[in-house]
Protein backbone atom coordinates (compact mmCIF):
# COMPACT_ATOMS: atom_id res chain seq x y z
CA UNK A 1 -1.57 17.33 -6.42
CA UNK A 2 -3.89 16.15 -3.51
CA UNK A 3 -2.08 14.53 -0.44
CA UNK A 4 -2.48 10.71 -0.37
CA UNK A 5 -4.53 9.31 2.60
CA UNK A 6 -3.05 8.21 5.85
CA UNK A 7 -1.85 4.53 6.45
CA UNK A 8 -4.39 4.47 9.59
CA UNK A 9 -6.87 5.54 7.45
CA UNK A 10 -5.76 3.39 4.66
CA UNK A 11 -6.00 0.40 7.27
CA UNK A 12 -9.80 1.74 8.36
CA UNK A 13 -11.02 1.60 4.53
CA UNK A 14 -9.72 -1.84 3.91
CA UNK A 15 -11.26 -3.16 7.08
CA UNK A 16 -14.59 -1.69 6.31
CA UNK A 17 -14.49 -3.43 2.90
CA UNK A 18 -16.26 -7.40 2.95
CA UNK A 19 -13.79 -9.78 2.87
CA UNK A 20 -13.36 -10.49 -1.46
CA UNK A 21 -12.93 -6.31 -1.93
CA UNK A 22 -10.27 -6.57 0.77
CA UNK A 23 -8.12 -9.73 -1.04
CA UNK A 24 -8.44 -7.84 -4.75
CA UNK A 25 -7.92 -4.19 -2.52
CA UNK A 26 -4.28 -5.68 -0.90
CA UNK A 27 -3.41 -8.37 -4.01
CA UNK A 28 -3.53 -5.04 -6.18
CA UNK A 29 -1.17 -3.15 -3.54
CA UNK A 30 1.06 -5.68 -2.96
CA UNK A 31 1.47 -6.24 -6.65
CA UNK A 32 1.68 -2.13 -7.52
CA UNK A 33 3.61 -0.34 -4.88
CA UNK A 34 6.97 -1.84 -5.09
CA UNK A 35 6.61 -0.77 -9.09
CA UNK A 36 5.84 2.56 -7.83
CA UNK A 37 8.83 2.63 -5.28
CA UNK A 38 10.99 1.53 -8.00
CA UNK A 39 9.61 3.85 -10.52
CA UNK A 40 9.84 6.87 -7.75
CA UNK A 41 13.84 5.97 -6.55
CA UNK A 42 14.74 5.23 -10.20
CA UNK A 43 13.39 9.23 -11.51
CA UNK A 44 16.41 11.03 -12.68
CA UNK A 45 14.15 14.24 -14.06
CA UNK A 46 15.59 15.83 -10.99
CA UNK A 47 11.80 15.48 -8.96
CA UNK A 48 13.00 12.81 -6.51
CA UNK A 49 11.91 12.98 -3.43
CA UNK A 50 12.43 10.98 -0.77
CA UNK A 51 9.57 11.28 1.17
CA UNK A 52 7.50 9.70 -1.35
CA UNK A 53 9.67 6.62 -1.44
CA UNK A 54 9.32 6.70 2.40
CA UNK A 55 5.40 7.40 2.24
CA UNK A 56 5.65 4.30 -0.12
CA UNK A 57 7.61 1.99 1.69
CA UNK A 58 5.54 2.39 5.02
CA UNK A 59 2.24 1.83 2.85
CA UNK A 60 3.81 -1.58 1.42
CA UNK A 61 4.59 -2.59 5.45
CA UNK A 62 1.09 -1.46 6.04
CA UNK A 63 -0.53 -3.71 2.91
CA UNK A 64 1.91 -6.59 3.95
CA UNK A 65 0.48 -6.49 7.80
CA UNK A 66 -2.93 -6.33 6.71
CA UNK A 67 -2.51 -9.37 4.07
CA UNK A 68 -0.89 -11.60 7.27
CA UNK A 69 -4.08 -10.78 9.02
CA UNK A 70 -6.47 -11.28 6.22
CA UNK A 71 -5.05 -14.75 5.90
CA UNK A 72 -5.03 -15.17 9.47
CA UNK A 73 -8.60 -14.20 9.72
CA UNK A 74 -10.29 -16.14 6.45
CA UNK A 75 -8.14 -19.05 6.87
CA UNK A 76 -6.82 -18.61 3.01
């Protein structure tokens, strides 16, 4: 399995991206990562790990800071 990008970087792509690609880009993250932390903590295969629900947690802070700025910014 590949390693998942870094949150700096992750902040870098969605800044690069016009201002409607970054509102779809952080709506979609805000609406899918707490699924995915839920779906990661609730795995009773015996594969939790708790660095991915860490990983997961700091990308939601990450999407969450960079929505408070996008609205700051467009005014939304």
């Amino acid at each position: 399995m590949s390693k998942p990008i870094s949150n700096a970087k992750f902040r870098k792509l969605i800044k690069a991206m016009p201002p409607e690609k970054q509102r779809e880009s952080l709506e979609r993250s805000l609406r899918v990562l707490p699924q995915f932390i839920l779906e990661e903590a609730g795995r009773v295969d015996g594969h939790y790990n708790p660095k991915v629900v860490k990983f997961l947690e700091s990308r939601l802070r990450t999407a969450r800071n960079l929505w408070s700025e996008y609205l700051i910014e467009n005014h939304a």
